[in-house]
N, C-alpha and C. Protein backbone atom coordinates (compact mmCIF):
# COMPACT_ATOMS: atom_id res chain seq x y z
N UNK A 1 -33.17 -3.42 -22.13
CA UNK A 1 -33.43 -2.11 -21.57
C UNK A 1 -32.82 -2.06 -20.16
N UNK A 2 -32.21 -0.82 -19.59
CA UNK A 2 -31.89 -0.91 -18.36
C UNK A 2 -32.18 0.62 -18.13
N UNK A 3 -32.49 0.42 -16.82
CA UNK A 3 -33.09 1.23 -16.35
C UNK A 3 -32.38 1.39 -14.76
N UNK A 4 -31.98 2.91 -14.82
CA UNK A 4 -31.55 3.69 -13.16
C UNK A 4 -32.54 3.93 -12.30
N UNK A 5 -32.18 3.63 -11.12
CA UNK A 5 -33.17 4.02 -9.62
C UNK A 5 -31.79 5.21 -8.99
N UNK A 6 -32.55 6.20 -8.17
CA UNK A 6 -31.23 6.33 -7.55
C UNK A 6 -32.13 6.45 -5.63
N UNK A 7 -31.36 6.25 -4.78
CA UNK A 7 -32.18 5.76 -3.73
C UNK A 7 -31.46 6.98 -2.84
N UNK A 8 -31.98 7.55 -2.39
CA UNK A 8 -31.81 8.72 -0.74
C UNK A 8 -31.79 8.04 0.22
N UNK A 9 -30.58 7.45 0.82
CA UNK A 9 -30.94 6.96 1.84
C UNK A 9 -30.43 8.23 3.32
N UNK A 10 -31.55 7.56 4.39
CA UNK A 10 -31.41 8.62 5.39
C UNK A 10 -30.82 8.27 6.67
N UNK A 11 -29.97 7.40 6.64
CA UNK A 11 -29.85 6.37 8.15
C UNK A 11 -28.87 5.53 7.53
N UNK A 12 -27.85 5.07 8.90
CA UNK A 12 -26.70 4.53 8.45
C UNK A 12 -27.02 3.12 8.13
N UNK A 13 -27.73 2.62 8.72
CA UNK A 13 -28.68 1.63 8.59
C UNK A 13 -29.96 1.19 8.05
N UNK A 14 -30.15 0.83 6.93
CA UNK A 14 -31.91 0.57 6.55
C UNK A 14 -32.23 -0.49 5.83
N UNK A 15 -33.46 -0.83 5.90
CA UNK A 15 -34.72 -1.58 4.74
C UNK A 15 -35.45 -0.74 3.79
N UNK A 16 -35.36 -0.36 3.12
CA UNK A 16 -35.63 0.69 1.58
C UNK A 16 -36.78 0.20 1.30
N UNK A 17 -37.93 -0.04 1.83
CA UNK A 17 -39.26 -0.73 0.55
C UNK A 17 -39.20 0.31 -0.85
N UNK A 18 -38.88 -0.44 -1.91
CA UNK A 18 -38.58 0.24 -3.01
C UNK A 18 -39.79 -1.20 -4.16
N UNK A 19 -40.64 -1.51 -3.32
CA UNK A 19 -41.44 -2.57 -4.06
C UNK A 19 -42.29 -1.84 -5.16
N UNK A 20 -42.66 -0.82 -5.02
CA UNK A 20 -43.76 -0.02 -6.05
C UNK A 20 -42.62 0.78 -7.01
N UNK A 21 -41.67 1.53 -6.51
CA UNK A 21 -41.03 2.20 -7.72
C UNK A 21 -40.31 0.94 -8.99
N UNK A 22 -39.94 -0.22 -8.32
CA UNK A 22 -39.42 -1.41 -9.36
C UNK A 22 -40.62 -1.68 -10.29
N UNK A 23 -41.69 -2.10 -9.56
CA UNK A 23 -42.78 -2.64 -10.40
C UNK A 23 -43.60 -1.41 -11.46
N UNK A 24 -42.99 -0.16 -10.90
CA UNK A 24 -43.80 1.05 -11.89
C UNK A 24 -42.62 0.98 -13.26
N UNK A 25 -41.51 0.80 -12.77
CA UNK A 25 -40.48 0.71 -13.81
C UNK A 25 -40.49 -0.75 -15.06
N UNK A 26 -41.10 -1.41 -14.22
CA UNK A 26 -40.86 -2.37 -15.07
C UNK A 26 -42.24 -2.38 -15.79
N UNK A 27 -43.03 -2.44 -15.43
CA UNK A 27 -44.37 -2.21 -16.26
C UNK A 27 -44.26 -1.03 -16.97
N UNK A 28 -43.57 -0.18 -16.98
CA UNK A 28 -43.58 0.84 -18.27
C UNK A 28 -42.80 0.38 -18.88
N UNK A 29 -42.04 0.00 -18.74
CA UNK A 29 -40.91 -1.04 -19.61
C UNK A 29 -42.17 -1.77 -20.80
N UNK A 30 -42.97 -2.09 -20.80
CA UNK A 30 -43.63 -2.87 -21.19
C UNK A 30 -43.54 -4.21 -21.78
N UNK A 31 -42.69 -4.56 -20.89
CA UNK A 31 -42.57 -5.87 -20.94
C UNK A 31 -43.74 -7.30 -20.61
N UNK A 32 -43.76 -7.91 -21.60
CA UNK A 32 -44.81 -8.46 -21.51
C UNK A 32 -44.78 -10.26 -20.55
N UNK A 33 -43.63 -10.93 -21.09
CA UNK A 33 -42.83 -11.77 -20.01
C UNK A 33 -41.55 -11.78 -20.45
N UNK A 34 -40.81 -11.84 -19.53
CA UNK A 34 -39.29 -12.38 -19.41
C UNK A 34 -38.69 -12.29 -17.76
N UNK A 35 -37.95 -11.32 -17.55
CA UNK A 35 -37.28 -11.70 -16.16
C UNK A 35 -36.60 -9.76 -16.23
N UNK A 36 -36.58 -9.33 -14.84
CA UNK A 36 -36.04 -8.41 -14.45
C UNK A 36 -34.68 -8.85 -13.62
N UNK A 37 -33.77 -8.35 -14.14
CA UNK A 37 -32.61 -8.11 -12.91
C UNK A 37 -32.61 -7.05 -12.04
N UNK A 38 -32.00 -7.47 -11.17
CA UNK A 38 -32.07 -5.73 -10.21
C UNK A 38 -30.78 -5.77 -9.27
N UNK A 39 -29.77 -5.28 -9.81
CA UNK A 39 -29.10 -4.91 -8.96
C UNK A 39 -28.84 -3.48 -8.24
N UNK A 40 -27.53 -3.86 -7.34
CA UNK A 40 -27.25 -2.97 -6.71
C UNK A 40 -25.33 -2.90 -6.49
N UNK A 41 -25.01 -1.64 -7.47
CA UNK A 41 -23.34 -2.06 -7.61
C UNK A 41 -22.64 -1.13 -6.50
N UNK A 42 -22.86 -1.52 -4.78
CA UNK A 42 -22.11 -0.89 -4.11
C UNK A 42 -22.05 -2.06 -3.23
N UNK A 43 -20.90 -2.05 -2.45
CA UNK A 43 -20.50 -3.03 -1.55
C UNK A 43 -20.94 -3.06 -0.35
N UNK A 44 -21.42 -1.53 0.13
CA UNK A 44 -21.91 -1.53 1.82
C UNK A 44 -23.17 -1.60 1.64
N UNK A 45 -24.18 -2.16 0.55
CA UNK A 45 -25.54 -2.34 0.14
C UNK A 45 -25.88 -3.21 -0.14
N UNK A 46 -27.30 -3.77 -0.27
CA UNK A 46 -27.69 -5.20 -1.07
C UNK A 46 -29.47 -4.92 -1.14
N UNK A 47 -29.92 -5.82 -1.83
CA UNK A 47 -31.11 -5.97 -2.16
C UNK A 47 -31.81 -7.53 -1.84
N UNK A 48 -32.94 -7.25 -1.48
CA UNK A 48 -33.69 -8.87 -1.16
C UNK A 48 -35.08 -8.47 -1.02
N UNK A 49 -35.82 -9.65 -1.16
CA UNK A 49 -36.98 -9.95 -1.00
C UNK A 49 -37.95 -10.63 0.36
N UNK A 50 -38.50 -9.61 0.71
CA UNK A 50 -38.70 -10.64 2.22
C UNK A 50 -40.70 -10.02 2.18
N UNK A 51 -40.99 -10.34 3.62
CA UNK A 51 -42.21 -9.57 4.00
C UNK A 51 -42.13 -8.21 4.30
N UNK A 52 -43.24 -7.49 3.69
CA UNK A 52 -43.79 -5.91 3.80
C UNK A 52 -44.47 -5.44 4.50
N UNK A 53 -45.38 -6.40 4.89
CA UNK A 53 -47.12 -6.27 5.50
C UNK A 53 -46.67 -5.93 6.93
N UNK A 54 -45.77 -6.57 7.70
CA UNK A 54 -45.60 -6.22 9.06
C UNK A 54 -43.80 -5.41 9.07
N UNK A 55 -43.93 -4.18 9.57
CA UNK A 55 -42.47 -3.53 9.70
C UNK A 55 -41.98 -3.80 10.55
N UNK A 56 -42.28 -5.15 11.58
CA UNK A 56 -41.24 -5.67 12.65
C UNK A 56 -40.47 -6.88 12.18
N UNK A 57 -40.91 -7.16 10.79
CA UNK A 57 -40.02 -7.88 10.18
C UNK A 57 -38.90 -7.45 9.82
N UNK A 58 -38.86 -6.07 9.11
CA UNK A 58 -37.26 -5.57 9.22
C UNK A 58 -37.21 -5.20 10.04
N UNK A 59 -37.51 -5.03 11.27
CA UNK A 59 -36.64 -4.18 12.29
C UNK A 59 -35.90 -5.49 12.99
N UNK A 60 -36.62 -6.80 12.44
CA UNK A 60 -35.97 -8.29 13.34
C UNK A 60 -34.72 -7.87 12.28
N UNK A 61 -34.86 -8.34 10.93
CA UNK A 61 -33.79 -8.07 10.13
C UNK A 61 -32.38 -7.40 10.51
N UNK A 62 -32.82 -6.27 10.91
CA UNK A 62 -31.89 -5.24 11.00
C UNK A 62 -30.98 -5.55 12.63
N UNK A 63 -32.05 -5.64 13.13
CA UNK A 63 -31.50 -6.55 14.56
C UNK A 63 -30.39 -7.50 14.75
N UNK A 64 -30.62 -8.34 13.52
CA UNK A 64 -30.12 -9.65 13.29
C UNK A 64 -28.96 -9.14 13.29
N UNK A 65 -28.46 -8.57 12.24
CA UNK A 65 -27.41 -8.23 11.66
C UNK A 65 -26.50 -7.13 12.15
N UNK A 66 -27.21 -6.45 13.09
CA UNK A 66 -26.54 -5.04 14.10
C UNK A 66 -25.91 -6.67 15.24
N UNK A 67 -26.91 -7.50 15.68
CA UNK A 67 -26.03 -8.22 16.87
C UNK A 67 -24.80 -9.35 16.19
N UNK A 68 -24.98 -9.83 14.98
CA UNK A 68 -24.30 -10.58 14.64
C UNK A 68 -22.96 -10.37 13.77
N UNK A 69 -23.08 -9.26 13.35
CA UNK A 69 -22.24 -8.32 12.59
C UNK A 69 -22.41 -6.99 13.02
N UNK A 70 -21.40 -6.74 14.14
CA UNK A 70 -21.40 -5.80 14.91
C UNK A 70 -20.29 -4.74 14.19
N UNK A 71 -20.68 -3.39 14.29
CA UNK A 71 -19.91 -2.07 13.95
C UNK A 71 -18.77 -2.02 14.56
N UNK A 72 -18.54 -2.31 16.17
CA UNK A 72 -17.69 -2.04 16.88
C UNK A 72 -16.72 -3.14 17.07
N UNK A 73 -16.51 -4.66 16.08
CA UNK A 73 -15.73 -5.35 16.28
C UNK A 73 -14.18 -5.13 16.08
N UNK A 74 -13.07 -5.73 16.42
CA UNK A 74 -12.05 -5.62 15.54
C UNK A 74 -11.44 -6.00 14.22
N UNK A 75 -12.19 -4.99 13.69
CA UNK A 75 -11.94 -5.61 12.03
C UNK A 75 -10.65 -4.92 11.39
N UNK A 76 -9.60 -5.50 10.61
CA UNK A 76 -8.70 -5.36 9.85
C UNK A 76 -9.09 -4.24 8.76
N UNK A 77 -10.20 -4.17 7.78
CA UNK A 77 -10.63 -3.34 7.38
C UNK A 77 -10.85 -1.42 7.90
N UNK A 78 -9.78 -0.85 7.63
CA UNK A 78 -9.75 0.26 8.84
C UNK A 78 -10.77 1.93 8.57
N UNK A 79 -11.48 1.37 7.27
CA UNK A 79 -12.55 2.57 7.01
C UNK A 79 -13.51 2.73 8.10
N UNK A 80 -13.63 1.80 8.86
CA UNK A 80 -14.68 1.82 9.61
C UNK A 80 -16.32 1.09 9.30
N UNK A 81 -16.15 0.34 7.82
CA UNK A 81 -17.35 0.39 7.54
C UNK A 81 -17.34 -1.70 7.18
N UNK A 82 -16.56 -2.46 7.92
CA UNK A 82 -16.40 -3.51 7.43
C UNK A 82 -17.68 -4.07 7.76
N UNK A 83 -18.54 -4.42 8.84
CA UNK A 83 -19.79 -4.61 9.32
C UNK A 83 -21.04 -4.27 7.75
N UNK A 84 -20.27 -3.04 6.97
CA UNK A 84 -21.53 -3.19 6.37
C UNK A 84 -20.99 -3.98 4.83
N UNK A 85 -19.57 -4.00 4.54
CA UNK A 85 -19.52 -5.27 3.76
C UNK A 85 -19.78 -6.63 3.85
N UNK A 86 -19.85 -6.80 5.37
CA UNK A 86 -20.28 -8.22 5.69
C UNK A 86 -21.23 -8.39 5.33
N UNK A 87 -22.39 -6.87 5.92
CA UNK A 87 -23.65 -7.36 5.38
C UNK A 87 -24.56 -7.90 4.46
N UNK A 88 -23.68 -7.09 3.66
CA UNK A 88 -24.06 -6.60 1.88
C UNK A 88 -23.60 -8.22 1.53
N UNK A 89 -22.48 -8.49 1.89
CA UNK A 89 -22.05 -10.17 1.22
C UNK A 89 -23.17 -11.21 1.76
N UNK A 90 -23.62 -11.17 2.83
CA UNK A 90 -24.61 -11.82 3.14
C UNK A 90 -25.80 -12.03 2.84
N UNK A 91 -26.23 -10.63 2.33
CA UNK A 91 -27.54 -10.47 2.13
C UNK A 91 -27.38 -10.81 0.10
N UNK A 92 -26.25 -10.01 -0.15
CA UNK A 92 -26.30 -9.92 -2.08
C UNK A 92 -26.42 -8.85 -2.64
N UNK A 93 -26.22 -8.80 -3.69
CA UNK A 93 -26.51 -7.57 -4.31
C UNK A 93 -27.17 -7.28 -5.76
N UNK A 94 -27.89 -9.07 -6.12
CA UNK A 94 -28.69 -8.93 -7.30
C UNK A 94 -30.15 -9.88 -6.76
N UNK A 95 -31.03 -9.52 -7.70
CA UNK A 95 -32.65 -10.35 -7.50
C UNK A 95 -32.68 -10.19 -8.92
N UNK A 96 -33.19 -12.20 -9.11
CA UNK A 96 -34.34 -11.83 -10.53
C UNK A 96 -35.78 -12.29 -10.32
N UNK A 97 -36.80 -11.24 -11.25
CA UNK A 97 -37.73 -11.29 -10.87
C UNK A 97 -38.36 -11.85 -12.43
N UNK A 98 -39.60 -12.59 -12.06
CA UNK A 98 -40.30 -13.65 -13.12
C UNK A 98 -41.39 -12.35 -13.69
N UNK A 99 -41.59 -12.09 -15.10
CA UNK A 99 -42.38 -11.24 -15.33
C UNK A 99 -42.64 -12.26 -16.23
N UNK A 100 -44.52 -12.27 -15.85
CA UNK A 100 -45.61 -13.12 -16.89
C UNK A 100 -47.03 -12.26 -16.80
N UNK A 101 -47.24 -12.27 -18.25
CA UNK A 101 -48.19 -11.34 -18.85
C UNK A 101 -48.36 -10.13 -17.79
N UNK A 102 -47.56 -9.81 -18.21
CA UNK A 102 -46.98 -8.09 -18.03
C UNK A 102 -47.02 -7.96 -16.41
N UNK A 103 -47.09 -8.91 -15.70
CA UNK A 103 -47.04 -8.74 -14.31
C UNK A 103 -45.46 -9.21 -13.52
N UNK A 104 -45.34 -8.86 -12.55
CA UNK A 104 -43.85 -9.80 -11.63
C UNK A 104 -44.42 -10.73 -10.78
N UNK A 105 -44.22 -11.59 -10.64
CA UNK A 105 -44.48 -12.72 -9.57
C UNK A 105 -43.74 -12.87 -8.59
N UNK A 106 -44.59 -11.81 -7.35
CA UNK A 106 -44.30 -11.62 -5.92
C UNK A 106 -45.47 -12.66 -5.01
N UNK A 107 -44.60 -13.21 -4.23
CA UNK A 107 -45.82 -13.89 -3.44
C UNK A 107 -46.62 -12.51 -2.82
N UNK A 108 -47.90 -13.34 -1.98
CA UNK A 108 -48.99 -12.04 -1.57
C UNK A 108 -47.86 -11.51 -0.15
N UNK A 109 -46.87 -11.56 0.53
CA UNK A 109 -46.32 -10.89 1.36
C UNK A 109 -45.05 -9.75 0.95
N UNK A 110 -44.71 -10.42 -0.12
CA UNK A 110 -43.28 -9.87 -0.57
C UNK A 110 -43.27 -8.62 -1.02
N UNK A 111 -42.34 -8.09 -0.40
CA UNK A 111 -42.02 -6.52 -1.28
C UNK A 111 -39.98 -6.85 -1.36
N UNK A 112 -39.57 -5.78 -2.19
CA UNK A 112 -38.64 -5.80 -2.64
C UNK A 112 -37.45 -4.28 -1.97
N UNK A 113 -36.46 -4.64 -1.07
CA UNK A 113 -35.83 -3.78 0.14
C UNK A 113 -34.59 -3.63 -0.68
N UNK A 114 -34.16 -1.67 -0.60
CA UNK A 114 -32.85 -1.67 -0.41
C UNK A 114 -32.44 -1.66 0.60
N UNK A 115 -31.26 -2.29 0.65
CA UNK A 115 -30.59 -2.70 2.16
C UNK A 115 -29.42 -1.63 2.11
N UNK A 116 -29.57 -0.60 3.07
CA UNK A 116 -28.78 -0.19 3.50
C UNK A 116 -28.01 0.12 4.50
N UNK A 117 -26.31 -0.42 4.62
CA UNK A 117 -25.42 -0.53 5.75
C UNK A 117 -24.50 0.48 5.62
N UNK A 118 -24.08 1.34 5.01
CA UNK A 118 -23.05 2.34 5.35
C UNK A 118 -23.81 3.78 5.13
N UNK A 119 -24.66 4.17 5.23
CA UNK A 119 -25.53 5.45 4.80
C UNK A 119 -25.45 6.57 6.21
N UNK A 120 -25.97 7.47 5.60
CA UNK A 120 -26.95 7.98 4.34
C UNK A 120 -25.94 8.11 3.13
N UNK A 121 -26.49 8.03 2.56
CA UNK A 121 -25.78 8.05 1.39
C UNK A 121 -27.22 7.97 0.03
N UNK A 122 -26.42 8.50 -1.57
CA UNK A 122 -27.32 8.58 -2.54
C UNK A 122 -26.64 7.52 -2.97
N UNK A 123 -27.72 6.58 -3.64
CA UNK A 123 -27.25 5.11 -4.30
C UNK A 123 -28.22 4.94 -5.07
N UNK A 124 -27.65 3.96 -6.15
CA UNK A 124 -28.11 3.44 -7.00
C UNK A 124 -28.66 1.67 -7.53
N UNK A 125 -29.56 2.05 -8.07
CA UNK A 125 -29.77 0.52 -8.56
C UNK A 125 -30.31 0.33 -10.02
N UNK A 126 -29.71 -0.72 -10.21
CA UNK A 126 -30.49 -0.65 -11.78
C UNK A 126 -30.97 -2.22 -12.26
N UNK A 127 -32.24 -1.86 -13.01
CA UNK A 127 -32.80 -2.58 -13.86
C UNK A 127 -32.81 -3.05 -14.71
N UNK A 128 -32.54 -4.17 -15.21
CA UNK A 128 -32.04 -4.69 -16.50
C UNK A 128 -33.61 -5.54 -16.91
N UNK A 129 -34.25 -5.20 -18.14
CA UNK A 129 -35.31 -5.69 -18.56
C UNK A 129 -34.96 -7.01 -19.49
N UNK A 130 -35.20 -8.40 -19.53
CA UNK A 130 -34.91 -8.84 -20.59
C UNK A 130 -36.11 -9.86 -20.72
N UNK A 131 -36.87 -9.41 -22.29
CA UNK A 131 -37.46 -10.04 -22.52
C UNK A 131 -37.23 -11.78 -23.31
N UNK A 132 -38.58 -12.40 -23.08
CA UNK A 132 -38.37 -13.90 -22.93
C UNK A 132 -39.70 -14.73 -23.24
């Protein structure tokens, strides 16, 4: 089964908590165990798993990656947007997730972020269900 997200993003820059719309998708899926894929097929984007509970964890995130992979470097890439392919290569652009008796196995902090580096923009992600 696969299954479309499509994501609004509002900022050229973001952390997407998209942890509840995955897990509503996949539990209607009704999958009972196997494994979720989840990607994300754009290059100035990525997906990961980190902490939810405190939002100065992405804003360190986002920090990280605005000082270390800077917008305004001289990059060969002349769209203007090479900073957010770096990102996206860094960060990834797939997660699999462990589904046992009909649940996902997130530790108690984790939620599940679209990462977005070239936005706003409408994007997509999709779900691949495979049972196991």
């Amino acid at each position: 089964m696969l299954i479309e997200l499509k994501i609004s993003t509002k900022l050229r820059e973001d952390l997407i908590d998209i942890t509840d719309l995955v897990l509503e998708k996949i539990e209607q899926s009704g999958i009972k165990n196997g494994i979720a894929v989840i990607f994300v097929p754009h290059t100035t984007a990525a997906i990961l798993i980190n902490e939810n509970s405190d939002p100065m964890v992405k804003k360190d995130i986002l920090e990280y990656y605005k000082r270390n992979v800077p917008l305004d470097y001289d990059y060969y890439h002349v769209e203007g947007n090479s900073d957010a392919h770096i990102k996206s290569t860094l960060i990834g652009n797939s997660l699999t997730l462990i589904v046992e008796n009909s649940k996902v196995i997130l530790g108690s902090w984790q939620g599940i972020f679209f990462c977005e580096f070239d936005g706003p923009r409408i994007r997509k992600v999709y779900i691949k269900i495979i049972p196991g």
